[in-house]
Protein backbone atom coordinates (compact mmCIF):
# COMPACT_ATOMS: atom_id res chain seq x y z
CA UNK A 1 8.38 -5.98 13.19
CA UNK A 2 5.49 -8.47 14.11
CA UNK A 3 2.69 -5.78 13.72
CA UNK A 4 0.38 -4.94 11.30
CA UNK A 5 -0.08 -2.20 8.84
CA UNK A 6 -3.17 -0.62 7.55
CA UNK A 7 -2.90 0.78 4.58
CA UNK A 8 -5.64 2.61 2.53
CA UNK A 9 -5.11 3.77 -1.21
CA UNK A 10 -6.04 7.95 -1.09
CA UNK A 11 -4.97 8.74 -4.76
CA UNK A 12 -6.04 7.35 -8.10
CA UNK A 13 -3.91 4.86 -10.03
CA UNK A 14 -4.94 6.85 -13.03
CA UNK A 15 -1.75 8.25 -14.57
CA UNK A 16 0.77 6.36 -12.56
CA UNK A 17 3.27 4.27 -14.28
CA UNK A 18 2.51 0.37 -14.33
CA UNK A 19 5.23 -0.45 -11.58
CA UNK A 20 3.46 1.58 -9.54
CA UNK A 21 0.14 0.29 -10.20
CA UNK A 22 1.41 -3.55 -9.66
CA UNK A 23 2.81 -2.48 -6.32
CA UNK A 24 -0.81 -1.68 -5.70
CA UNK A 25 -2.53 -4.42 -6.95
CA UNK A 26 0.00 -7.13 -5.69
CA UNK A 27 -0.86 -5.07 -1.69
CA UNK A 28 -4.75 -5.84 -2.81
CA UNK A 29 -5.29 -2.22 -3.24
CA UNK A 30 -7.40 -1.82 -6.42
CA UNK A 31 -10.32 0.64 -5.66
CA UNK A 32 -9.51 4.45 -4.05
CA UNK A 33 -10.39 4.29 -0.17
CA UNK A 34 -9.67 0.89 0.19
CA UNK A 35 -7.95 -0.47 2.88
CA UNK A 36 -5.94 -3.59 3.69
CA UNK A 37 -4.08 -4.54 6.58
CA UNK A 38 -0.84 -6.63 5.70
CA UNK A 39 1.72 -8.18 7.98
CA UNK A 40 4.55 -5.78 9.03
CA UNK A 41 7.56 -7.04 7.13
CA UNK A 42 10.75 -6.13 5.01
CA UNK A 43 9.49 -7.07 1.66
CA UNK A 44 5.61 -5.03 2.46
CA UNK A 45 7.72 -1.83 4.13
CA UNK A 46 9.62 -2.11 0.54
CA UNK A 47 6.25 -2.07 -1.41
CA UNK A 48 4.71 0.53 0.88
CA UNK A 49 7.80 3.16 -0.18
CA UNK A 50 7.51 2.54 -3.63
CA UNK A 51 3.98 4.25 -3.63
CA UNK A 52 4.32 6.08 -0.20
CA UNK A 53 2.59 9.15 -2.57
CA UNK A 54 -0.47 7.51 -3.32
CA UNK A 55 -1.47 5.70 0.18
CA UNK A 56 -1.59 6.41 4.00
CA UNK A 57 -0.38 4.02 6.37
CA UNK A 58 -1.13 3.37 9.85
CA UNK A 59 0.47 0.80 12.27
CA UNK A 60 -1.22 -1.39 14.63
CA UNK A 61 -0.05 -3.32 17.61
């Protein structure tokens, strides 16, 4: 799990409860179409399924 993950932020924060919206901000996603690209690991992977509904993730090598 060395990679790297893209992820971009496709739906609003609008609405969503505040957990939610901290996993977001504490991945640097804050705007909608934003991406970031993160180091594959446990603890990001963890993040990344608490708001699978809201981003899209891609995996780099």
């Amino acid at each position: 799990m060395a990679g790297v993950l893209k992820i971009s932020l496709v739906k609003s924060m609008a609405g969503r409860p505040e957990k939610h919206r901290k996993v977001l901000r504490g991945m640097g996603l804050t705007k909608l179409n934003r991406a970031v690209e993160l180091e594959d690991t446990p603890s990001i992977r963890g993040m990344v399924q608490k708001v699978v509904h809201l981003v899209k993730v891609e995996e780099k090598a």
